[in-house]
Every structure is written in C-alpha cells, then in structure tokens.
C-alpha atoms as a PDB file:
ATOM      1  CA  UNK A   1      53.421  26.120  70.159  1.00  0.00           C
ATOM      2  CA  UNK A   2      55.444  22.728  71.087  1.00  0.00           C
ATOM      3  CA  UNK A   3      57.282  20.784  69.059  1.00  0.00           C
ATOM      4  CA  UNK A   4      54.913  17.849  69.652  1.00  0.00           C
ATOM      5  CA  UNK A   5      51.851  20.067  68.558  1.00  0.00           C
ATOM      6  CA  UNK A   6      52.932  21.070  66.107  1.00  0.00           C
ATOM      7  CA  UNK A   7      53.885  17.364  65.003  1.00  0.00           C
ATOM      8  CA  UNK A   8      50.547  16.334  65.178  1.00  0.00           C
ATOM      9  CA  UNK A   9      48.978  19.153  63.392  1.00  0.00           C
ATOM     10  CA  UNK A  10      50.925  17.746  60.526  1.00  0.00           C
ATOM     11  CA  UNK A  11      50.123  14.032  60.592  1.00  0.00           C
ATOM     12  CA  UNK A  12      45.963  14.952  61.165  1.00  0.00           C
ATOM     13  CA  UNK A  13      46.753  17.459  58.267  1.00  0.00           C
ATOM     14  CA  UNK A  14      48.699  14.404  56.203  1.00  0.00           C
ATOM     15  CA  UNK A  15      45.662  11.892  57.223  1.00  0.00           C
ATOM     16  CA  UNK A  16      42.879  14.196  56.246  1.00  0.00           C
ATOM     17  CA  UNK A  17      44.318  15.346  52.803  1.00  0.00           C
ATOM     18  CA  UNK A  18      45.034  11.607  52.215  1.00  0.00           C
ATOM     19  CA  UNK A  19      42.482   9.514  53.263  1.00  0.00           C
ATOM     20  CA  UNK A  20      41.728   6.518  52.042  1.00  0.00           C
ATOM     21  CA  UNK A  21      38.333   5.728  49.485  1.00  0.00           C
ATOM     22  CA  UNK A  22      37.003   2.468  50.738  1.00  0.00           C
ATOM     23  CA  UNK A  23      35.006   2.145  47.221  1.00  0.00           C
ATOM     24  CA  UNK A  24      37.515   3.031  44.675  1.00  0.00           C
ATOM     25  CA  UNK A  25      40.513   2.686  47.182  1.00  0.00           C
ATOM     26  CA  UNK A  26      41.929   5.593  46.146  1.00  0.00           C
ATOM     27  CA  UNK A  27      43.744   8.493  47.997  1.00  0.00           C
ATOM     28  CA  UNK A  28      41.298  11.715  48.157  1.00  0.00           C
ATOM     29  CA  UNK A  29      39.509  14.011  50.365  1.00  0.00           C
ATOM     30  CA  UNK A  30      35.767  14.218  48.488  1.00  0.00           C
ATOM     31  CA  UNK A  31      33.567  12.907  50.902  1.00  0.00           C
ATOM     32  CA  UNK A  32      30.590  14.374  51.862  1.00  0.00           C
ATOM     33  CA  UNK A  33      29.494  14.417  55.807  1.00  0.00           C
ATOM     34  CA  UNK A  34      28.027  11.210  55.638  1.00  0.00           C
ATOM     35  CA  UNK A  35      31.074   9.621  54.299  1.00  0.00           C
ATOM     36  CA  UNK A  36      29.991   9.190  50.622  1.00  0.00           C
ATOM     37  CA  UNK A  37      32.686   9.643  47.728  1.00  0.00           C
ATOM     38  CA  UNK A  38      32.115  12.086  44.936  1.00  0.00           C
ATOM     39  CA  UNK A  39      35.188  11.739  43.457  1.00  0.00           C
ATOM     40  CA  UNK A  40      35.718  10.993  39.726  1.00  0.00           C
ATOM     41  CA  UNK A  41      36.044   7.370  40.103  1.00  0.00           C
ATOM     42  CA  UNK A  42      33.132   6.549  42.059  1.00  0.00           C
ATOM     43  CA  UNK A  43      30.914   9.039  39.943  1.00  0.00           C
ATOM     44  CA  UNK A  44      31.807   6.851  36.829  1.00  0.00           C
ATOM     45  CA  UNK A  45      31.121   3.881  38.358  1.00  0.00           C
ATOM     46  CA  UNK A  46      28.178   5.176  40.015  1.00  0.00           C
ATOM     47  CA  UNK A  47      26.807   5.836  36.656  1.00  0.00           C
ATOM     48  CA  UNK A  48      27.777   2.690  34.988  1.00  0.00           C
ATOM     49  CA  UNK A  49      25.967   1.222  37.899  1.00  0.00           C
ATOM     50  CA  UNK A  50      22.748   3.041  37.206  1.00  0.00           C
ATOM     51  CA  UNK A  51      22.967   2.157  33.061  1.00  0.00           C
ATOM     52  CA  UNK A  52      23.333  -1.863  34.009  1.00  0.00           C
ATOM     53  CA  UNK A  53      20.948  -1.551  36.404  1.00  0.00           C
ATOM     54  CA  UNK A  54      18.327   0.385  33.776  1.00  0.00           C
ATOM     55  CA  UNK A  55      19.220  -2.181  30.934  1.00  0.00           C
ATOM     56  CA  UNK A  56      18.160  -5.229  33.784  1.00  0.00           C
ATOM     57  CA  UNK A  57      15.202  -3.412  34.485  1.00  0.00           C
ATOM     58  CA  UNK A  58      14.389  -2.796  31.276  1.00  0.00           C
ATOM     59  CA  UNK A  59      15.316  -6.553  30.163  1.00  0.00           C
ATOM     60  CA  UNK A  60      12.652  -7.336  32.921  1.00  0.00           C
ATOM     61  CA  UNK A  61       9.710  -5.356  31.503  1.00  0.00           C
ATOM     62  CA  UNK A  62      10.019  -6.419  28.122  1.00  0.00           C
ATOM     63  CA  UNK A  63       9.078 -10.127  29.541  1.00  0.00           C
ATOM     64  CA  UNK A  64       5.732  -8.799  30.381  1.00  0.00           C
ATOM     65  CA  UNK A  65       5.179  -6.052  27.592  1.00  0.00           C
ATOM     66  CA  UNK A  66       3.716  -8.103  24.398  1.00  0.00           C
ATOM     67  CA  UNK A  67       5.787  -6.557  21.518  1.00  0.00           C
ATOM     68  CA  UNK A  68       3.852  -4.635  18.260  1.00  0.00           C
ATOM     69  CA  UNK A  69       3.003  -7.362  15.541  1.00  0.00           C
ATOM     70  CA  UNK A  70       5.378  -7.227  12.722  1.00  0.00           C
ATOM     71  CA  UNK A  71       3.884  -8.021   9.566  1.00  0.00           C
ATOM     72  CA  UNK A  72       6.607 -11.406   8.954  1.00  0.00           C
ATOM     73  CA  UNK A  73       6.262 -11.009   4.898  1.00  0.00           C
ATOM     74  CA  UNK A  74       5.809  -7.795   2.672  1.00  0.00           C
ATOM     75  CA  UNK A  75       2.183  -7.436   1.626  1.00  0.00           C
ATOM     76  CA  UNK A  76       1.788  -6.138  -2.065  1.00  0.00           C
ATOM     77  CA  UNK A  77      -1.470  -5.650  -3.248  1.00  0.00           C
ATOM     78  CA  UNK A  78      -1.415  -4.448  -7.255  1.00  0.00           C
ATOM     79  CA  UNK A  79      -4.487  -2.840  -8.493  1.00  0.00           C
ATOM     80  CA  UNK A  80      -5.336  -2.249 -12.145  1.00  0.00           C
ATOM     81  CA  UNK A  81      -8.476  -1.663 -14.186  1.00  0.00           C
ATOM     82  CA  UNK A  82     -10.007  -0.225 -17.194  1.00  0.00           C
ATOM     83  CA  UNK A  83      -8.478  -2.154 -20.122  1.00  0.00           C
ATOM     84  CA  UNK A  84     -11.430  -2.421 -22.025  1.00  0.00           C
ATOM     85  CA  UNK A  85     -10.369  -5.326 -24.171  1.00  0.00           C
ATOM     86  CA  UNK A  86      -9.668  -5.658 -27.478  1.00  0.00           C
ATOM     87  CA  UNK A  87      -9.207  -1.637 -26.823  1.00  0.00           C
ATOM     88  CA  UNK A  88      -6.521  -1.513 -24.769  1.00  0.00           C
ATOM     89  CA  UNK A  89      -3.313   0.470 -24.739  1.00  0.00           C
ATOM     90  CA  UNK A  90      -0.762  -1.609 -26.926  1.00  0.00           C
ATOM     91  CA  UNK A  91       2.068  -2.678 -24.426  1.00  0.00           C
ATOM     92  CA  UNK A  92      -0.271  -2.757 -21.614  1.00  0.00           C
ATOM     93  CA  UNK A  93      -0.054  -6.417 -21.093  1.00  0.00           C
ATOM     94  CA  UNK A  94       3.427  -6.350 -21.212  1.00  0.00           C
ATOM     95  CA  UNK A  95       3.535  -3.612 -18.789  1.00  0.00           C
ATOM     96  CA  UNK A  96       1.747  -5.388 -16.056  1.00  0.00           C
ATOM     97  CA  UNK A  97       3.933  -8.462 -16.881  1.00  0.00           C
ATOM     98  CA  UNK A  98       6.863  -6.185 -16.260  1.00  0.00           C
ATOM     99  CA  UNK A  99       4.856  -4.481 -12.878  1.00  0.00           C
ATOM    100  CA  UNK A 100       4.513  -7.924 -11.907  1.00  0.00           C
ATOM    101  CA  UNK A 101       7.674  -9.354 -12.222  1.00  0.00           C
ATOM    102  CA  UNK A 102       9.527  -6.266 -10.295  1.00  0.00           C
ATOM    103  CA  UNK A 103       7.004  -6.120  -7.495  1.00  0.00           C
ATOM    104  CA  UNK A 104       5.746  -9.791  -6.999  1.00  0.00           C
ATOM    105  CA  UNK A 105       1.983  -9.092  -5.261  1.00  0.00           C
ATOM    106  CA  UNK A 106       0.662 -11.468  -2.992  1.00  0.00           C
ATOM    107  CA  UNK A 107      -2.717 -10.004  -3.872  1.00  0.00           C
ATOM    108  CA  UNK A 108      -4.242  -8.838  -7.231  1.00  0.00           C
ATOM    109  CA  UNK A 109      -7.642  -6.639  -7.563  1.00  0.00           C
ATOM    110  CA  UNK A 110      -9.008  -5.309 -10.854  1.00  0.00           C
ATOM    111  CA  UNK A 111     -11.371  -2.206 -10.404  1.00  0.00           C
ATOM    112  CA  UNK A 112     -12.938  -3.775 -13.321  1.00  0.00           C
ATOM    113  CA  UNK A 113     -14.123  -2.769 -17.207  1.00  0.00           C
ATOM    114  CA  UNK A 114     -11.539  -5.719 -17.788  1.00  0.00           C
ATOM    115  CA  UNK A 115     -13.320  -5.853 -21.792  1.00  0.00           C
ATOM    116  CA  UNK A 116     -15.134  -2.914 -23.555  1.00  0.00           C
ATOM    117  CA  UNK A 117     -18.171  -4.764 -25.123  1.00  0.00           C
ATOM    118  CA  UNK A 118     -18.867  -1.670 -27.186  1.00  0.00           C
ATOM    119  CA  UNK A 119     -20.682  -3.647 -30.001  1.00  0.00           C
ATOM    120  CA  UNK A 120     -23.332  -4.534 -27.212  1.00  0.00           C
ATOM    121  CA  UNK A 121     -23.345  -1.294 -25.761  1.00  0.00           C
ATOM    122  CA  UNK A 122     -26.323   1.155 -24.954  1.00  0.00           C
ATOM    123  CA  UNK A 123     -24.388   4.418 -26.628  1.00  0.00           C
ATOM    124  CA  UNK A 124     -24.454   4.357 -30.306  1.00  0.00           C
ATOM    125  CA  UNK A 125     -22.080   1.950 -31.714  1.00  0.00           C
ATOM    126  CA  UNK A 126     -19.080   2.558 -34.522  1.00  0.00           C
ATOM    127  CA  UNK A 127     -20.053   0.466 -38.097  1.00  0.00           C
ATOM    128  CA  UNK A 128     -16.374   0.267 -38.484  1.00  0.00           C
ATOM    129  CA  UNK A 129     -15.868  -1.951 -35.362  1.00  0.00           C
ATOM    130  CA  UNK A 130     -15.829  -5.983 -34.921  1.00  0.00           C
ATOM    131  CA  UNK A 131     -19.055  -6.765 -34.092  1.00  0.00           C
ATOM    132  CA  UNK A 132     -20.487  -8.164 -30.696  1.00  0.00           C
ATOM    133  CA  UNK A 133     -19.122 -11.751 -30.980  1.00  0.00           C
ATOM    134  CA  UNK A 134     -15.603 -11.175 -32.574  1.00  0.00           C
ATOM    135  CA  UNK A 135     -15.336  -8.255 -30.046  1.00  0.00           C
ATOM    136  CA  UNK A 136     -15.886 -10.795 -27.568  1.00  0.00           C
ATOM    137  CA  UNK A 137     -13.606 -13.152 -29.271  1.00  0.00           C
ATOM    138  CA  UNK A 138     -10.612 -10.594 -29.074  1.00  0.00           C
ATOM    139  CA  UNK A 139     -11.295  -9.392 -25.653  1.00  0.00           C
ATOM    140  CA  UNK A 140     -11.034 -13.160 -24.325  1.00  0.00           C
ATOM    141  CA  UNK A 141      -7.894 -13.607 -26.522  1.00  0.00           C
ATOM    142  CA  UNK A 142      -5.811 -10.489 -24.777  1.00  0.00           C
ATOM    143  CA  UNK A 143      -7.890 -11.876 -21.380  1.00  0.00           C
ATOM    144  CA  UNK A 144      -5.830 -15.458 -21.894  1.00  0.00           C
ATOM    145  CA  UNK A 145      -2.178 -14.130 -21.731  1.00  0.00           C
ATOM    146  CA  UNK A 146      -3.650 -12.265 -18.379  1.00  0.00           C
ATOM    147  CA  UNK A 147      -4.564 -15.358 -17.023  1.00  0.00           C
ATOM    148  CA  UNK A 148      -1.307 -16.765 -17.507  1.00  0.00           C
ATOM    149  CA  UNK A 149       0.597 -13.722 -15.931  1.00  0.00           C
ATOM    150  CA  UNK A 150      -1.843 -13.237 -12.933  1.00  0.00           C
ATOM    151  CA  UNK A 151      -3.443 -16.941 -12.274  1.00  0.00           C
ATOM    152  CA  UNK A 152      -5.523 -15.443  -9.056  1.00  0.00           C
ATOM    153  CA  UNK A 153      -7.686 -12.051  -9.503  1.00  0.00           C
ATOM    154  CA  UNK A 154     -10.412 -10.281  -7.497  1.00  0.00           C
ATOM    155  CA  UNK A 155     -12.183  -8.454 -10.026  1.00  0.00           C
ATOM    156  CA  UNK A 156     -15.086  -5.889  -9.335  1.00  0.00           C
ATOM    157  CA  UNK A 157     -18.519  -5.430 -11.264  1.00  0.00           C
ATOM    158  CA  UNK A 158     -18.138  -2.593 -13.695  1.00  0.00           C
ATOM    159  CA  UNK A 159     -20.694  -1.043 -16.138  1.00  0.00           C
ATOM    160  CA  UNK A 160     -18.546  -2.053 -19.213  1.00  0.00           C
ATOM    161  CA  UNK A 161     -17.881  -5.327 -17.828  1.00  0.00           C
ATOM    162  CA  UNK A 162     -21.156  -6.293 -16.408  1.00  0.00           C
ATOM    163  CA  UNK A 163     -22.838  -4.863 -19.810  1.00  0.00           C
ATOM    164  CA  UNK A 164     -24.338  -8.557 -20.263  1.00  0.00           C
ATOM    165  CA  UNK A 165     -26.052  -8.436 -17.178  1.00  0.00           C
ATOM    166  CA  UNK A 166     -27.258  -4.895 -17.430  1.00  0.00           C
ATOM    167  CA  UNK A 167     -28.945  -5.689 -20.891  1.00  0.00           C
ATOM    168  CA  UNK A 168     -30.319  -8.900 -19.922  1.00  0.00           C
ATOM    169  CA  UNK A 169     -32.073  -6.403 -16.876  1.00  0.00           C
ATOM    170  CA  UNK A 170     -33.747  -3.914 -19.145  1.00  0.00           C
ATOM    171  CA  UNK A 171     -34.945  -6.721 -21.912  1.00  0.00           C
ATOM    172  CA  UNK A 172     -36.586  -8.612 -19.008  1.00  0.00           C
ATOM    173  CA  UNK A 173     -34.467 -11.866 -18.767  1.00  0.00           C
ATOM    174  CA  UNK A 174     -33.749 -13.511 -15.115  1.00  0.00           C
ATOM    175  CA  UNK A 175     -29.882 -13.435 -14.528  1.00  0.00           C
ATOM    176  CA  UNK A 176     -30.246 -17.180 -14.428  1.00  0.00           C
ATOM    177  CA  UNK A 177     -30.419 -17.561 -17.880  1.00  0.00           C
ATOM    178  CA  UNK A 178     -27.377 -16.287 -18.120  1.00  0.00           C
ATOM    179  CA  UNK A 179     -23.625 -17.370 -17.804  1.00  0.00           C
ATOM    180  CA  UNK A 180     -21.822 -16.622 -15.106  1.00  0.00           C
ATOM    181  CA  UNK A 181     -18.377 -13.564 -16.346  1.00  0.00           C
ATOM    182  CA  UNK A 182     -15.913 -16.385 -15.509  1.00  0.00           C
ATOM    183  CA  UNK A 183     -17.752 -18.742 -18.011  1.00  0.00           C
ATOM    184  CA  UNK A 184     -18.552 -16.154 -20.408  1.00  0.00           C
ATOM    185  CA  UNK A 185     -15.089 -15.256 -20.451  1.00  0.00           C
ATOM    186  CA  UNK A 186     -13.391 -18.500 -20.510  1.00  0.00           C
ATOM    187  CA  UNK A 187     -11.396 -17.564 -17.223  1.00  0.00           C
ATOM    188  CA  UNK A 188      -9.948 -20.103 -14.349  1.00  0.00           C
ATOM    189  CA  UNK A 189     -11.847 -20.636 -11.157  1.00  0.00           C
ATOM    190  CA  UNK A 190      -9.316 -18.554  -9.171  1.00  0.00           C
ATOM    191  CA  UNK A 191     -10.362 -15.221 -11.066  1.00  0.00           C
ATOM    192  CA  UNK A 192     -13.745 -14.129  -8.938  1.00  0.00           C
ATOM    193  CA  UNK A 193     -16.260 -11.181  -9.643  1.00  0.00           C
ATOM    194  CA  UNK A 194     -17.654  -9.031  -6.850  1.00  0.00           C
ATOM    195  CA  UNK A 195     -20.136  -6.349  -6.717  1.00  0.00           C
ATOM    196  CA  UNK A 196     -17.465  -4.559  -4.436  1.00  0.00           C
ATOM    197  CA  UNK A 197     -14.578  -5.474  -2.298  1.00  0.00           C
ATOM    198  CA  UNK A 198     -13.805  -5.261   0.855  1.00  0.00           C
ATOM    199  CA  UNK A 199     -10.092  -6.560   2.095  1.00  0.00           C
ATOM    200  CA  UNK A 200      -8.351  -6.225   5.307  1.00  0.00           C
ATOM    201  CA  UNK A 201      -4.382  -5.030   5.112  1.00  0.00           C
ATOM    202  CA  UNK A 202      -1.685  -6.718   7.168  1.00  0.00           C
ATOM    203  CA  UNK A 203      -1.665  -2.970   8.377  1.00  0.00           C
ATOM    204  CA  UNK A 204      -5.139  -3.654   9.798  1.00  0.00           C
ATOM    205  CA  UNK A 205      -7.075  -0.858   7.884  1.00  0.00           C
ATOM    206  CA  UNK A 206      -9.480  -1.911   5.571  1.00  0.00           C
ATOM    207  CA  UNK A 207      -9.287  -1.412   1.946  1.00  0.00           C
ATOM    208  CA  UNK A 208     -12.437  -0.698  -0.344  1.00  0.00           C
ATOM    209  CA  UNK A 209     -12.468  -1.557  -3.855  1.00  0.00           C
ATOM    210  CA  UNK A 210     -14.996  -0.134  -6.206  1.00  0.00           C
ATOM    211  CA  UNK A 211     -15.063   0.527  -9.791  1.00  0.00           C
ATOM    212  CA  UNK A 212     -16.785   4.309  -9.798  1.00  0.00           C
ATOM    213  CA  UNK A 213     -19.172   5.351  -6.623  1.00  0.00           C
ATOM    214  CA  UNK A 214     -17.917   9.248  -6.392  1.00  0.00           C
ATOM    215  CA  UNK A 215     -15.562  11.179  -8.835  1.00  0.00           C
ATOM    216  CA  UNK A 216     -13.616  12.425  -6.268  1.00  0.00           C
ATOM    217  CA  UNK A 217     -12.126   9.351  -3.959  1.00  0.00           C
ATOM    218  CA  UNK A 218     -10.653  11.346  -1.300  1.00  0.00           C
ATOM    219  CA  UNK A 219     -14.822  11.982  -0.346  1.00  0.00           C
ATOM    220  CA  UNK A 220     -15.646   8.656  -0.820  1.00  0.00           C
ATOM    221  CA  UNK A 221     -12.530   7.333   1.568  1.00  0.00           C
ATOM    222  CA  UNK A 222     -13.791  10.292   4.121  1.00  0.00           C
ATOM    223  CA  UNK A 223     -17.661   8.629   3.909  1.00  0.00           C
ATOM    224  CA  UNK A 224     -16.287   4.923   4.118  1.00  0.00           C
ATOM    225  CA  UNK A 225     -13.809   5.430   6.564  1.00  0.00           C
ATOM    226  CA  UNK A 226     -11.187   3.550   5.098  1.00  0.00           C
ATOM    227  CA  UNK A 227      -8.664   3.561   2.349  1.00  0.00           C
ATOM    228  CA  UNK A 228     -10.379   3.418  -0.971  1.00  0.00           C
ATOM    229  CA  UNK A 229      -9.406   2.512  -4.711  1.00  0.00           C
ATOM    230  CA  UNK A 230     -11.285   2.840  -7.727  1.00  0.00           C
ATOM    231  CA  UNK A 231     -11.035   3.226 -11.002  1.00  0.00           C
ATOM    232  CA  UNK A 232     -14.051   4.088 -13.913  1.00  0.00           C
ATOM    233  CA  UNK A 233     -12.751   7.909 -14.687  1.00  0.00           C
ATOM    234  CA  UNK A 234     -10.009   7.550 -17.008  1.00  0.00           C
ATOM    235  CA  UNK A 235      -8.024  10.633 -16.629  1.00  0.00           C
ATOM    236  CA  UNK A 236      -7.705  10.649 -12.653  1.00  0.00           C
ATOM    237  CA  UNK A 237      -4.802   8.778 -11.409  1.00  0.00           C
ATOM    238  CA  UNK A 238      -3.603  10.282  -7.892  1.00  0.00           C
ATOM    239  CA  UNK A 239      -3.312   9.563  -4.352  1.00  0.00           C
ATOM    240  CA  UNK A 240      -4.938  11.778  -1.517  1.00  0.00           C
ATOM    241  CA  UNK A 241      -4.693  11.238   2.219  1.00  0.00           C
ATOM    242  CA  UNK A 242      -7.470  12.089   5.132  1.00  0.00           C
ATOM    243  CA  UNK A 243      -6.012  12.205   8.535  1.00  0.00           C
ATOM    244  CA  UNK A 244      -8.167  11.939  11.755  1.00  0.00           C
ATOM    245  CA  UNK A 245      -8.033  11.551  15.345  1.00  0.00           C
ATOM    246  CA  UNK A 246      -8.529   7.909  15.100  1.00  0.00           C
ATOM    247  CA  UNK A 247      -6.821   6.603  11.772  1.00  0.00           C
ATOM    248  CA  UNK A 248      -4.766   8.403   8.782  1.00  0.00           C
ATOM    249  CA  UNK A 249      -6.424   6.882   5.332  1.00  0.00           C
ATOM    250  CA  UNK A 250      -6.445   7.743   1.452  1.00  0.00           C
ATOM    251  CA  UNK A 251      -8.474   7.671  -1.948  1.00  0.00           C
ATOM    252  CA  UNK A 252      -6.698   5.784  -4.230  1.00  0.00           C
ATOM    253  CA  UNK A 253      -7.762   6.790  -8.356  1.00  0.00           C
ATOM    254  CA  UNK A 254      -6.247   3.724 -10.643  1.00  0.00           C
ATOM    255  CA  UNK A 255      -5.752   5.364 -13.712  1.00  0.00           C
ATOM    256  CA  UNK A 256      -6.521   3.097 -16.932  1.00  0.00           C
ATOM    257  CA  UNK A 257      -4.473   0.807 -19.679  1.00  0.00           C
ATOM    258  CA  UNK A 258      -6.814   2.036 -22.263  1.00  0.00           C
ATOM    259  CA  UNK A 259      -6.460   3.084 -26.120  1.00  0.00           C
ATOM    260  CA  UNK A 260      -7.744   6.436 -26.582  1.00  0.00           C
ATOM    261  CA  UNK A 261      -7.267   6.975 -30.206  1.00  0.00           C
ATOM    262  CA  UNK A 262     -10.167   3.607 -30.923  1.00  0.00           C
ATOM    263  CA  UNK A 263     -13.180   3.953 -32.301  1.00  0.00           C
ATOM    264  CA  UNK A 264     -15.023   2.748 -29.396  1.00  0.00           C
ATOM    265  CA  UNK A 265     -13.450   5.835 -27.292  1.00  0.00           C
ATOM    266  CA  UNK A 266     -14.805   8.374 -29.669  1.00  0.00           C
ATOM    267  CA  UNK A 267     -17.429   9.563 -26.887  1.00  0.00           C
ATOM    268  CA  UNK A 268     -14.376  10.857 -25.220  1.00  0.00           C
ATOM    269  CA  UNK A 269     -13.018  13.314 -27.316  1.00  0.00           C
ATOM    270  CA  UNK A 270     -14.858  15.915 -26.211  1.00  0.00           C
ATOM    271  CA  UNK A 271     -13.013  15.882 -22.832  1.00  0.00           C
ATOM    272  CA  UNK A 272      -9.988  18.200 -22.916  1.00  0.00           C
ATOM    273  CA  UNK A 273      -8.113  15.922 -20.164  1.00  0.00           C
ATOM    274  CA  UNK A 274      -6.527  12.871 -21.738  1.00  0.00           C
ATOM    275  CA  UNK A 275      -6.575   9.563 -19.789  1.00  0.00           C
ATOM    276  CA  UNK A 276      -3.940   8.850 -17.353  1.00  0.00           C
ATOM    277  CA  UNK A 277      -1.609   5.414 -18.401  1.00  0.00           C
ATOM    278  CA  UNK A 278      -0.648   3.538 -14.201  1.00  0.00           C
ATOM    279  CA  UNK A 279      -1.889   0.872 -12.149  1.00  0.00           C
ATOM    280  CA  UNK A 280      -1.642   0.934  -7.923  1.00  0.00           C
ATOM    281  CA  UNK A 281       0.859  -0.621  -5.805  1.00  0.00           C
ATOM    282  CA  UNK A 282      -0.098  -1.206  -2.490  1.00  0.00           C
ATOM    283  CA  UNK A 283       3.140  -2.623  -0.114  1.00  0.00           C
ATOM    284  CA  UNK A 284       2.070  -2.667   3.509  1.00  0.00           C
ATOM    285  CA  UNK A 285      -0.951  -0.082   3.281  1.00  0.00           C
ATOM    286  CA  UNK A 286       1.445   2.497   1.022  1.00  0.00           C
ATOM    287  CA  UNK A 287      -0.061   3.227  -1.872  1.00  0.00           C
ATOM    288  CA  UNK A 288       2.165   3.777  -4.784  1.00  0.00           C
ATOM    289  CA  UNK A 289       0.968   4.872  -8.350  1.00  0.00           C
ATOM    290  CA  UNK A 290       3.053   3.200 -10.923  1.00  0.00           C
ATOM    291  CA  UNK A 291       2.750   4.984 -14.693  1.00  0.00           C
ATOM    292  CA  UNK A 292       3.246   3.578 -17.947  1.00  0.00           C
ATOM    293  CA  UNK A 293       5.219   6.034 -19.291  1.00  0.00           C
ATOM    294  CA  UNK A 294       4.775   6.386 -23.516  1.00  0.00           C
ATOM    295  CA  UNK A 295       7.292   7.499 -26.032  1.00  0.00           C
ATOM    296  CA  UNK A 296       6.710   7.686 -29.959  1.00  0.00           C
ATOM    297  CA  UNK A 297       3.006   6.434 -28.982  1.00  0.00           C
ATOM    298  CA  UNK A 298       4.131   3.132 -27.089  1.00  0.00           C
ATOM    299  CA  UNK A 299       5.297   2.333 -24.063  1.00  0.00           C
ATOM    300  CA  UNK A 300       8.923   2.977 -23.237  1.00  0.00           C
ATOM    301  CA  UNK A 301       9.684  -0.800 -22.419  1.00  0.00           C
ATOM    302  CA  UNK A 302      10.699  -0.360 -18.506  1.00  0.00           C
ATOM    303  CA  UNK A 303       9.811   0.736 -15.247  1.00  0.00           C
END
C-alpha cells in the first residue's frame, strides 16, 4: 500500500472516531444512521427535555380540569344524648364542657331524652323520687348550664323527652294546648326540636339523626342509605361501616351520660350489660366515639 494511502486511512480513521456532536458539541462516534446522538449527554438532556415539556403540559391541563372541592374549614359535628335530667351521670356536664372546649363543633345534635320525666312516666314510678314538678325543676336547672356551654342545639323527639306530648295523646288533649319543649323547658330560641334530622356533611353524604328506630344501626344506615346516629339503647356505643359500590357509610350508636345507680333506672337492672359513658365526634364525615372514662365512680377529669 502507498504511503499516501495509507495517510488517508488514518485521517478518515481520526475523523470518524472523532467527530464532532452538533447538539452537545462534543467529540464522539454514537450516532445512529440518521445522524441522531445517543450519547450520554444528549440522552440527559433529551430526558430533561421530555420532564419540562410534561410539567408544561401538565401546567396546561390543570387550566381546564376544575380541581376537587376542599372543604376550606374543619366540620365538627358533636352528638350526645340520653342525659335524662336530674338523672344524669355526675361530671357529665363538665365532660361535654371539656369535649367542647378540645374539639370546638361547628354543629351540635342531641339524639334526645335530654330530661327523664320519670315522675310523669307511664312505668310505675319510685315514692322516693322528686315528684313531677320539682323533677322538672331540676332537670331545667342542669338544662341552664347546657345552654350556656352549647348556645345552638338540634335536638330530636325522644320518648322520655316528648313524655308531655305522649300523655297529652292518650288523655285526649290537642297538642295545642300545650307548650311548645323550648317553652316548657325555659331554653333559647336557637335550641330546636325535630321529629328526626336530616343534615348534609361538607363531605356531601347525608347524616340521619334519630333517637331509637332499630337496635342495631349498622341495619338502619344499610335501609337509609346514609350515615346514621342514634342513641335510646344505653349500653351500645360503637361505630360500624357498610361499604357499597356507590358510597362507603356507617351506624353511629351514641352511648349515654346517664346515672345508672338512680331510682328512676331501676327498670334496668335486670339487664346484665351496663350502659356505655361517650358522646360522637363527627370531623369531616369521621365518626369518632369519645368515652367518659370513670374512676372511683366519677369521671377521671380529662380527655
């Protein structure tokens, strides 16, 4: 082979091996036949290229795509029930005050039985017990430092709370001979009575508030469709979810503030299950039960 040949064999050897990359301007010999680079360089910017140009994309869609309504303030809903005034649980009170205070609702629902009115009642009734009208007298006493703690409350009909009504029914007189609960019992305009209630979460489910329909709730959520909370059986406090196709809901059971050891409880001694001391907490559409814990027969003084 000449000299010359040979020559330039070398420098086509010398140009191919160290060619030029017009996009990183680097020396290198990965190009494919159509000229692209594969080397490192371009591969890295390659990819950054594809991450801005997803992110600009992306940035584009979300002008169009209405974003998922974000509740802009916590929703609390506190449910409580079954006091049955003047024979509540001693502490109770102050244990609401206490519920209140560390939780701060924005909504507050009684499942109702708010006073006892045992004296009145259609079950045979204790000599040893204040009679109808100091009864009454009491009840609206304890009902006064309630108002003060919770000045707004959507309260639920209840057969110990309604027991007025339900005696004025089966000794003939028209309900409008008689006072209205929030007269009766001395209470502000912005505590209201319902025969049931019905209340739409910032979640958007629908919450049903009754004092007793069903013993088990988790049935009566199932047959309503929605979440449900009542109260009426004393020693069922618990929380019990039904999931569908469509919507995930629960039962909600209350529990009860009341004092099992009075007089006016004696009918329940019988039952070998012992009521259940809580209230509900409801933040967002998350139920939460909330017990009132007892030591050396009162309540421990703290959540």
């Amino acid at each position: 082979m000449k000299k010359k040949e040979r020559i330039r064999m070398k420098l086509n050897r010398y140009n191919y091996r160290w060619d030029y990359c017009k996009i990183c301007n680097r020396r290198t010999t990965s190009h494919l036949d159509d000229g692209t680079c594969i080397c490192k360089s371009c591969q890295l910017n390659d990819k950054k290229q594809i991450i801005k140009e997803f992110h600009r994309i992306n940035a584009d869609r979300k002008k169009y795509i209405k974003p998922v309504d974000k509740p802009v303030k916590d929703e609390v809903i506190l449910i409580f029930g079954d006091l049955h005034f003047p024979f509540h649980r001693d502490g109770a009170i102050e244990f609401l005050e206490a519920v209140n205070n560390k939780y701060k609702p924005t909504r507050v629902i009684c499942t109702g039985d708010e006073i006892d009115n045992h004296a009145m009642g259609f079950h045979d009734t204790d000599p040893d017990n204040p009679g109808a009208g100091e009864e009454l007298n009491q009840a609206i006493g304890y009902l006064k430092q309630l108002y003060k703690i919770f000045p707004k409350v959507d309260l639920v009909d209840s057969n110990h709370g309604s027991m007025v009504f339900r005696k004025a029914m089966v000794s003939g007189i028209p309900l409008r001979c008689i006072r209205s609960m929030r007269d009766i019992l001395e209470a502000p305009k912005t505590w209201e009575w319902h025969k049931d209630y019905l209340y739409r979460m910032n979640n958007g489910q629908d919450l049903f508030v009754t004092h007793g329909l069903k013993k088990d709730t988790y049935k009566l959520a199932e047959q309503y469709g929605c979440c449900v909370a009542q109260g009426h059986y004393h020693e069922d406090s618990m929380i019990r979810y039904s999931s569908s196709p469509r919507q995930l809901i629960w039962g909600c059971s209350v529990g009860c503030l009341v004092d099992d050891s009075c007089l006016s409880m004696e009918y329940n001694k019988t039952n070998m299950k012992r009521p259940i001391l809580s209230c509900v907490v409801i933040t967002n559409g998350i139920p939460q039960i909330i017990p009132m814990i007892i030591k050396d027969h009162k309540w421990i003084g703290y959540l």
